[in-house]
C-alpha atoms as a PDB file:
ATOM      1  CA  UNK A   1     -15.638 -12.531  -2.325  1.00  0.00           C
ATOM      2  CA  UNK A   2     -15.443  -9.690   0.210  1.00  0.00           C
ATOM      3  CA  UNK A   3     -12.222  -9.681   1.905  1.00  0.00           C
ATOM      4  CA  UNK A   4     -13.006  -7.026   4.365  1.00  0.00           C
ATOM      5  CA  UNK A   5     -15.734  -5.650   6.263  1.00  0.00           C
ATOM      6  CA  UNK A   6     -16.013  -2.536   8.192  1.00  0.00           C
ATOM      7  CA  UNK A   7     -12.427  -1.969   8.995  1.00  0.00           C
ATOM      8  CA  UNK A   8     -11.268   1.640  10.457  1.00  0.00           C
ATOM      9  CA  UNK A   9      -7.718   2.115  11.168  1.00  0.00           C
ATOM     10  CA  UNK A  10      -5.494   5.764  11.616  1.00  0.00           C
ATOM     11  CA  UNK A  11      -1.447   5.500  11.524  1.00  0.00           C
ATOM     12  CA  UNK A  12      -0.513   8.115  12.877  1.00  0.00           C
ATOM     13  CA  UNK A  13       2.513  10.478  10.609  1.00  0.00           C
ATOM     14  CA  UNK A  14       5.985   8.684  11.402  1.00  0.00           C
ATOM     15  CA  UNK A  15       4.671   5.559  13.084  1.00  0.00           C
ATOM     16  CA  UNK A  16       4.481   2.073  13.008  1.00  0.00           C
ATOM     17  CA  UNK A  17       1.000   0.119  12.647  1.00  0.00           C
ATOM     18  CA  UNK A  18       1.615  -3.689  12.402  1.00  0.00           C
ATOM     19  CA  UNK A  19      -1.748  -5.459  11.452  1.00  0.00           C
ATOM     20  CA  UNK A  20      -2.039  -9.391  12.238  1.00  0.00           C
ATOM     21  CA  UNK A  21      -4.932 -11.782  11.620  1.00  0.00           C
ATOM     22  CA  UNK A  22      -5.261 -15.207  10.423  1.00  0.00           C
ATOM     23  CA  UNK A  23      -4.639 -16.458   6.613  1.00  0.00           C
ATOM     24  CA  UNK A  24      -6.919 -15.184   3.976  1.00  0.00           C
ATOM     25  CA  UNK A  25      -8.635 -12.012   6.641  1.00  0.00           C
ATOM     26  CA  UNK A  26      -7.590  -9.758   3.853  1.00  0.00           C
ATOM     27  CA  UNK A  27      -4.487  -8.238   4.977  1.00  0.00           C
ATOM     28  CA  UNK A  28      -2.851  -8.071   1.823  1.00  0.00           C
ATOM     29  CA  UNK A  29      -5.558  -6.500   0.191  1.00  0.00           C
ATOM     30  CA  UNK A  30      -5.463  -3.253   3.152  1.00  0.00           C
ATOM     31  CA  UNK A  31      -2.772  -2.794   1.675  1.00  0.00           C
ATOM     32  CA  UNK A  32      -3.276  -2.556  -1.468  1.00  0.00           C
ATOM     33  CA  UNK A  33      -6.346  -0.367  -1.230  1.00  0.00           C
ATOM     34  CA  UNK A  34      -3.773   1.970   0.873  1.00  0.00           C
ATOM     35  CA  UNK A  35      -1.289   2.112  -2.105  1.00  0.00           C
ATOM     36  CA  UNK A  36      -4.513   2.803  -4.521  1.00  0.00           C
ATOM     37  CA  UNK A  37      -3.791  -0.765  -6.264  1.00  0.00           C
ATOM     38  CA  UNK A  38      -7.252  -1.474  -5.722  1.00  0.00           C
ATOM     39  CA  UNK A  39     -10.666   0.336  -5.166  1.00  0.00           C
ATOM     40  CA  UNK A  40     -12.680  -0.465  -2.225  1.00  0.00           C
ATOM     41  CA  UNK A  41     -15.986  -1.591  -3.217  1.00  0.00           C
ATOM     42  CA  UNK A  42     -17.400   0.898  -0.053  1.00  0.00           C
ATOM     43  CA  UNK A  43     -16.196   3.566   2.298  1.00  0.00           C
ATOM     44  CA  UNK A  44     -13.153   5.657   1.574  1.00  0.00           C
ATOM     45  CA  UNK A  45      -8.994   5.461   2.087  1.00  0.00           C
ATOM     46  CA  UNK A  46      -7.723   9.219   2.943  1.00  0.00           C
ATOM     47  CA  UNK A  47      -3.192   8.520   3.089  1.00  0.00           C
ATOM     48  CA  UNK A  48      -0.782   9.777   1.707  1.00  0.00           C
ATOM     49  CA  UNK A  49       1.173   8.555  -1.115  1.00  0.00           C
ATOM     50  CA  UNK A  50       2.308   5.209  -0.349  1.00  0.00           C
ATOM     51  CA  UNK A  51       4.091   2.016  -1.711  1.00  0.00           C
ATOM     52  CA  UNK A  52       4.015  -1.425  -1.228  1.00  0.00           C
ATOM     53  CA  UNK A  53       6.588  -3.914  -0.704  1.00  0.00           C
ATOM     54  CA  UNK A  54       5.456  -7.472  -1.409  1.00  0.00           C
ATOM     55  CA  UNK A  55       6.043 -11.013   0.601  1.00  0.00           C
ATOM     56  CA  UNK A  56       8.576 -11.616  -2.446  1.00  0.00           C
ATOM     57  CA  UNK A  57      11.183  -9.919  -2.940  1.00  0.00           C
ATOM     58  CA  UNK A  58      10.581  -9.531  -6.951  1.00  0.00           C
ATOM     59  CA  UNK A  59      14.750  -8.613  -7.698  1.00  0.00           C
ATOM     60  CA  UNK A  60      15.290  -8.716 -11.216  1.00  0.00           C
ATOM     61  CA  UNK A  61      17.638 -11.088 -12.147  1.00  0.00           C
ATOM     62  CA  UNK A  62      19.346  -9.789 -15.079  1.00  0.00           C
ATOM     63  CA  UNK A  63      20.095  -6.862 -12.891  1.00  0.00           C
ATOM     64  CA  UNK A  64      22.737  -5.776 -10.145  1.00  0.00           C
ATOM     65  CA  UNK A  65      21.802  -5.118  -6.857  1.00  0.00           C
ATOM     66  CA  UNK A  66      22.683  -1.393  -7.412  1.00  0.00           C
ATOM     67  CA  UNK A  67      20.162  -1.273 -10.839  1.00  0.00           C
ATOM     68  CA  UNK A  68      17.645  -3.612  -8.832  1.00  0.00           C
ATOM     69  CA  UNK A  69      17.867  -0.591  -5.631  1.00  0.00           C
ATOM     70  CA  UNK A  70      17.576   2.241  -8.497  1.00  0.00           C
ATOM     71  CA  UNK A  71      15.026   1.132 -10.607  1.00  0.00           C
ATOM     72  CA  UNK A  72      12.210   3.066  -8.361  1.00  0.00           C
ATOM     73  CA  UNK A  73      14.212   6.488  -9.342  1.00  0.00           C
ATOM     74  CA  UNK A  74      14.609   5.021 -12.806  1.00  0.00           C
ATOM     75  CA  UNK A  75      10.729   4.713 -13.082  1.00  0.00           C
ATOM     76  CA  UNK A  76      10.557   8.191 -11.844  1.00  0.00           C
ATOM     77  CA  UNK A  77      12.467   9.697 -14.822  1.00  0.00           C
ATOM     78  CA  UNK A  78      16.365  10.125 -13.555  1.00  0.00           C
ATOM     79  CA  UNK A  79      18.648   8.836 -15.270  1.00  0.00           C
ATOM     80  CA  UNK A  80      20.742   5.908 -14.637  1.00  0.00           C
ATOM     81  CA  UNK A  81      23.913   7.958 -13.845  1.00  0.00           C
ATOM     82  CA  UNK A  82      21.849   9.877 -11.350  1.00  0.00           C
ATOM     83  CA  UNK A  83      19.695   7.049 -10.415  1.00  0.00           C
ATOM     84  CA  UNK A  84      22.285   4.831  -9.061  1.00  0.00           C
ATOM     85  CA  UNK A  85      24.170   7.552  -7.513  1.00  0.00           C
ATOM     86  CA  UNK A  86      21.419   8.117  -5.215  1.00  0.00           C
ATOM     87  CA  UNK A  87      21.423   4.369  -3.967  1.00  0.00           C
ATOM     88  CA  UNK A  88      24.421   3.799  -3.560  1.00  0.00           C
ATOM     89  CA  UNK A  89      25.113   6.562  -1.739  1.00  0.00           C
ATOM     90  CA  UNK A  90      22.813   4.704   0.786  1.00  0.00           C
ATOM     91  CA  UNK A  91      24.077   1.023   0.094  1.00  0.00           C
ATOM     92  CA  UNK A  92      27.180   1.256   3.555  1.00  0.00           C
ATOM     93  CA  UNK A  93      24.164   2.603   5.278  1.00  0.00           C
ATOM     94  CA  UNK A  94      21.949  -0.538   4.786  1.00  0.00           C
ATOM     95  CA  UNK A  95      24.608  -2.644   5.518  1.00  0.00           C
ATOM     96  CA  UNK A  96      24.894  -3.341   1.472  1.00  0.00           C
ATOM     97  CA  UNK A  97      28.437  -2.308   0.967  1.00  0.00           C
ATOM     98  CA  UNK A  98      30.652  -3.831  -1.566  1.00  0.00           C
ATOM     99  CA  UNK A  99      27.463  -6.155  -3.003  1.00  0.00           C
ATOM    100  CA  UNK A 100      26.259  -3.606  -5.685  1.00  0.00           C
ATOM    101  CA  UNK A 101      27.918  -5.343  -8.513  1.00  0.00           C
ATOM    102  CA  UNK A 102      26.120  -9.018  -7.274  1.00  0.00           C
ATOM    103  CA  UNK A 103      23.294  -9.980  -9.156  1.00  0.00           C
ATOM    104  CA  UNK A 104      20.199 -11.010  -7.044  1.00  0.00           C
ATOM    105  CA  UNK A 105      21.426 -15.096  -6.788  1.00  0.00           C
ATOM    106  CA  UNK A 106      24.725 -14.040  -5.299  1.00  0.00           C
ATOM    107  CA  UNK A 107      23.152 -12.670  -2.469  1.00  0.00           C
ATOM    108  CA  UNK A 108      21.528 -14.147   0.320  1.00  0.00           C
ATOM    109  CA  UNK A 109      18.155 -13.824   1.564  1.00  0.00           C
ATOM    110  CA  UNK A 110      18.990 -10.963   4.062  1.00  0.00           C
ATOM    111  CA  UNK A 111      20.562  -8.823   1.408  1.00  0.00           C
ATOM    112  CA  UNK A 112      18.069  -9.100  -1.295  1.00  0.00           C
ATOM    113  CA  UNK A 113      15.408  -7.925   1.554  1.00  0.00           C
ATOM    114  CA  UNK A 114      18.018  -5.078   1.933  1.00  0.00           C
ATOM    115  CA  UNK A 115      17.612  -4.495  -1.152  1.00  0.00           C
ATOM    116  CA  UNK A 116      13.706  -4.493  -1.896  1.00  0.00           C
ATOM    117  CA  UNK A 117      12.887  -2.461   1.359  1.00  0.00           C
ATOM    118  CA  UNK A 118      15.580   0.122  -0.179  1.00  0.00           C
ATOM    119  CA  UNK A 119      14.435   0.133  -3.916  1.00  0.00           C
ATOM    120  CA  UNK A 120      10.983   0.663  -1.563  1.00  0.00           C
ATOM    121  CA  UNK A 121      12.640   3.763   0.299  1.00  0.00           C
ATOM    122  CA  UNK A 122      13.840   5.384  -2.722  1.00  0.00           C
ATOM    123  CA  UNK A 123      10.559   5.551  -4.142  1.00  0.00           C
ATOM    124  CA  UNK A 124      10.235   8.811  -2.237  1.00  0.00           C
ATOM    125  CA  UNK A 125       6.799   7.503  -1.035  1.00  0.00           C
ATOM    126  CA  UNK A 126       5.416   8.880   2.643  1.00  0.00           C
ATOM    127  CA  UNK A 127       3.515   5.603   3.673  1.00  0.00           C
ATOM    128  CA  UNK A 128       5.612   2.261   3.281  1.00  0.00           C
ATOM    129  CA  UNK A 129       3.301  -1.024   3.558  1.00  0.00           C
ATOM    130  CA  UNK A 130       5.342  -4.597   4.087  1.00  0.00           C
ATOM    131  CA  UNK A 131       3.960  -6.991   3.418  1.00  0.00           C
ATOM    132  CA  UNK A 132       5.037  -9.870   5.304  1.00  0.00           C
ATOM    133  CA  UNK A 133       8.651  -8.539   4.614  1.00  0.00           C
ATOM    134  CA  UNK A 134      10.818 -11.338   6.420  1.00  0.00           C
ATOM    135  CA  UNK A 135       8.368 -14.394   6.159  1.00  0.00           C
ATOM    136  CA  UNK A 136      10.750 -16.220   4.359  1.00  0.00           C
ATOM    137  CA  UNK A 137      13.844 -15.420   6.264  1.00  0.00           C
ATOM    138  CA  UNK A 138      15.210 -18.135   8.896  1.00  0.00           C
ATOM    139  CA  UNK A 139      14.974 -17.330  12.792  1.00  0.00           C
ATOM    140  CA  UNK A 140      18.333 -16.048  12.925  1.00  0.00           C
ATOM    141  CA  UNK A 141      18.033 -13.503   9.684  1.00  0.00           C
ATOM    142  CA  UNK A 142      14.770 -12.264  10.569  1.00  0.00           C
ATOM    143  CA  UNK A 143      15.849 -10.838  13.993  1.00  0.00           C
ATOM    144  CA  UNK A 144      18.525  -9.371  12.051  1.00  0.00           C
ATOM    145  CA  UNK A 145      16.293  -7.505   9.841  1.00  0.00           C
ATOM    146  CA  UNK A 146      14.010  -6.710  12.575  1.00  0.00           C
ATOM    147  CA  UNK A 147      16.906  -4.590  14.355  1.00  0.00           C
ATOM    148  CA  UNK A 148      18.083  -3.369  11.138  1.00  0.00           C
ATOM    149  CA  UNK A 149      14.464  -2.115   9.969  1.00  0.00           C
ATOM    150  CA  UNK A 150      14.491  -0.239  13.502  1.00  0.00           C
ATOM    151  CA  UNK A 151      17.270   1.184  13.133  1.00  0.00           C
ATOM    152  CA  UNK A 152      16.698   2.100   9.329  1.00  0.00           C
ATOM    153  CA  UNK A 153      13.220   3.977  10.167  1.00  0.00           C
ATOM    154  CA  UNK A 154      15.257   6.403  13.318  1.00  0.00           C
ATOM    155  CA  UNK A 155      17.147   7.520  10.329  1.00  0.00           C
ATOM    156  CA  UNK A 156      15.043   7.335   7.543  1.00  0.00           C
ATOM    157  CA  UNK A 157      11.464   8.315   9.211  1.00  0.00           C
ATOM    158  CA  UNK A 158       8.121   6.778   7.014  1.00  0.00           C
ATOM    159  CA  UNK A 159       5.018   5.836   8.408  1.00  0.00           C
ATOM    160  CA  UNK A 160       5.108   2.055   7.828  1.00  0.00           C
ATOM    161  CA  UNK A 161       2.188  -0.234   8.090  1.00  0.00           C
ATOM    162  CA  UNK A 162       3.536  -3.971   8.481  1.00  0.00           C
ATOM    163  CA  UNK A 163       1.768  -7.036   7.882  1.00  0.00           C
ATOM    164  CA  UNK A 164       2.763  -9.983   9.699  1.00  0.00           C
ATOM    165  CA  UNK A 165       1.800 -13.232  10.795  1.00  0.00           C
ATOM    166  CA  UNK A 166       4.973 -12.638  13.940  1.00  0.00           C
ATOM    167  CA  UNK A 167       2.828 -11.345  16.325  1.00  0.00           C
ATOM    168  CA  UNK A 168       6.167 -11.119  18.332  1.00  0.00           C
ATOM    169  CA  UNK A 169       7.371  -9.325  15.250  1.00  0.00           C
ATOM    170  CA  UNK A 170       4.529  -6.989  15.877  1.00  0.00           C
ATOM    171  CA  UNK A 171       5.495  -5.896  19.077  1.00  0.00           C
ATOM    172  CA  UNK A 172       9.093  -5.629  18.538  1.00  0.00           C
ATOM    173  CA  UNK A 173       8.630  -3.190  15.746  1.00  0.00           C
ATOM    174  CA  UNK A 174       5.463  -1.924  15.934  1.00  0.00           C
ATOM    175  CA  UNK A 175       3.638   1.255  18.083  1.00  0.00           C
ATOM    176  CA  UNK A 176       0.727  -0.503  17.912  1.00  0.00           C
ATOM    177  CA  UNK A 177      -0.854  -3.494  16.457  1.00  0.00           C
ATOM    178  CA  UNK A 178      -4.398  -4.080  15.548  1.00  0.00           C
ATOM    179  CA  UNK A 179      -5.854  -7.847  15.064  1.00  0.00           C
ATOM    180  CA  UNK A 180      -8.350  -8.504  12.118  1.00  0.00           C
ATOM    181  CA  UNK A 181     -10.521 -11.498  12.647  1.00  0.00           C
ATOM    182  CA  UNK A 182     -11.213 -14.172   9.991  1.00  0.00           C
ATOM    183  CA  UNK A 183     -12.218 -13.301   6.716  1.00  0.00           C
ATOM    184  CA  UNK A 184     -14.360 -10.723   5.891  1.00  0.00           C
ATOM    185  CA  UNK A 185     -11.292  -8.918   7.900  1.00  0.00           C
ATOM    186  CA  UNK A 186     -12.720  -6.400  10.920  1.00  0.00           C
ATOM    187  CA  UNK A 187     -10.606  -4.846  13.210  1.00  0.00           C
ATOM    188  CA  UNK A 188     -11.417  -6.988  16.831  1.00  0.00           C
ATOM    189  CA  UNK A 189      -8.891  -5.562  18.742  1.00  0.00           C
ATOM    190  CA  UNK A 190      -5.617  -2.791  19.248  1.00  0.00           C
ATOM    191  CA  UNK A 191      -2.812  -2.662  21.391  1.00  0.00           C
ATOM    192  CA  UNK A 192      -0.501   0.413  21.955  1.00  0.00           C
ATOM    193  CA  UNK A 193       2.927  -0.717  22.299  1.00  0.00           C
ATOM    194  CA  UNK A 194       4.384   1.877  24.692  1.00  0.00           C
ATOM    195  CA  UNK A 195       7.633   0.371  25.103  1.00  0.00           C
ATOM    196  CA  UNK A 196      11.446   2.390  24.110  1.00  0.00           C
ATOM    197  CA  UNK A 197      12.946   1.035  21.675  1.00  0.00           C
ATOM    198  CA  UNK A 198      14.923  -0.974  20.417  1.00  0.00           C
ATOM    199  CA  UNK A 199      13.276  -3.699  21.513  1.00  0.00           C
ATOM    200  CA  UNK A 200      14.135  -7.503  22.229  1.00  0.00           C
ATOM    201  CA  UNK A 201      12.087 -10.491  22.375  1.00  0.00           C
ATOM    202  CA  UNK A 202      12.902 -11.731  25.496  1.00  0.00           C
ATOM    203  CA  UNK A 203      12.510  -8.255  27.164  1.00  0.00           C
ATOM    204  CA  UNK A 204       9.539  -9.016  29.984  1.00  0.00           C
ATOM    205  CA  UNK A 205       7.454  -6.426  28.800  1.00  0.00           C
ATOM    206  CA  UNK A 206       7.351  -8.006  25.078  1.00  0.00           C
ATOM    207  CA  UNK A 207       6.790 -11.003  26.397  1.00  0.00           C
ATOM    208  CA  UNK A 208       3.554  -9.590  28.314  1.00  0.00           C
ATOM    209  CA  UNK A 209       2.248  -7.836  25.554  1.00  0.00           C
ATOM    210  CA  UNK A 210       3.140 -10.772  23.034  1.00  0.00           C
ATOM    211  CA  UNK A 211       0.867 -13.062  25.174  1.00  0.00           C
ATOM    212  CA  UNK A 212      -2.014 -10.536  25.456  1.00  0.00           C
ATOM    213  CA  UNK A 213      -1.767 -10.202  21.659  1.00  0.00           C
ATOM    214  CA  UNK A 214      -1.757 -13.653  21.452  1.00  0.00           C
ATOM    215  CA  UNK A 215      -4.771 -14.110  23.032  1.00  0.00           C
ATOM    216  CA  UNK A 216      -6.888 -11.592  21.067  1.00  0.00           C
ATOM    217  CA  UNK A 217      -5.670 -13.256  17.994  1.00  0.00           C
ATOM    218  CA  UNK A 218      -7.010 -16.239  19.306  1.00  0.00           C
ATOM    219  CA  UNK A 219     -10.663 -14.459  19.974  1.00  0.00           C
ATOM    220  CA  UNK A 220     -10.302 -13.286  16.858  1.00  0.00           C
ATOM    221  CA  UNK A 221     -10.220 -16.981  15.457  1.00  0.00           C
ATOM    222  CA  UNK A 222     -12.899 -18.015  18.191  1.00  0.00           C
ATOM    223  CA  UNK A 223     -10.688 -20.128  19.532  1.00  0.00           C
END
């Protein structure tokens, strides 16, 4: 099955690209062919080192939220001593204080996000892809997470590419967003989000470019 067809994208160093489309266009496999999980059958993928963080959180259960942050740093040869030094000397920052004992039940869904997109961060990695990182997060949560993620990129900079199915999410966090059509995937359309941030939904100039987004994802479906 060929998930994508002729797509071209460029992020440029320090920004956000948010890519939206319709179930099954192949958005999940971008980015895995940016993180070198998979080959692409044609054409070539020129990034830097990056690392992806799945729809699922994936904590380990059996370990605390402090281990389950490390365990990038642990793969990378430190040891644990060192390991969880290093994240918890970030865990205030993330708004994680106090939890790094909790395994991943006692926490709610916000926190063990916290916690993936950190154990993400600490993986050193230029190029962050999120995939659909607060899909499963309720209304109130995920705007939580969207101001928190803003704020967490001004002081940790990455170039992130974002999967999402929000295409308000999109413009709230993105600098621009490009629309794949149905599967095979193509790129049908970009939009430069020139906007300061941070950002609110119900700022009139999201709400503009949410609508004309809106509308190419609809072309995009042939709708």
């Amino acid at each position: 099955m060929q998930a994508l067809a002729d797509v071209s994208l460029r992020a440029t160093r320090g920004s956000v690209l948010a890519v939206v489309g319709p179930s099954g266009c192949g958005k999940t496999t971008l980015l895995e062919l940016i993180c070198a999980l998979q080959l692409p059958d044609a054409g070539t993928v020129e990034c830097e080192p990056a690392v992806l963080m799945p729809q699922r959180d994936l904590l380990l259960p059996w370990l605390s939220a402090l281990d389950n942050a490390a365990l990038a740093l642990r793969v990378a040869g430190l040891s644990r001593a060192s390991a969880r030094e290093q994240a918890g000397a970030l865990f205030a920052e993330l708004g994680l204080a106090g939890f790094q004992s909790a395994r991943p039940h006692e926490l709610s869904g916000g926190m063990r996000q916290r916690v993936a997109f950190l154990r993400t961060l600490l993986s050193g990695k230029p190029v962050l892809c999120l995939d659909e990182p607060f899909g499963a997060l309720d209304a109130i949560t995920r705007q939580e997470m969207q101001e928190w993620l803003t704020g967490t990129l001004v002081r940790e900079p990455r170039t992130v590419v974002l999967v999402t199915h929000d295409v308000e999410e999109a413009i709230v966090l993105a600098d621009r967003v490009v629309v794949l059509c149905a599967r095979p995937g193509t790129v049908v359309a970009a939009l430069e989000v020139d906007l300061p941030r941070p950002r609110t939904r119900t700022d009139a100039a999201v709400v503009t470019l949410r609508e004309h987004a809106l509308q190419m994802l609809a072309r995009s479906r042939g709708v």
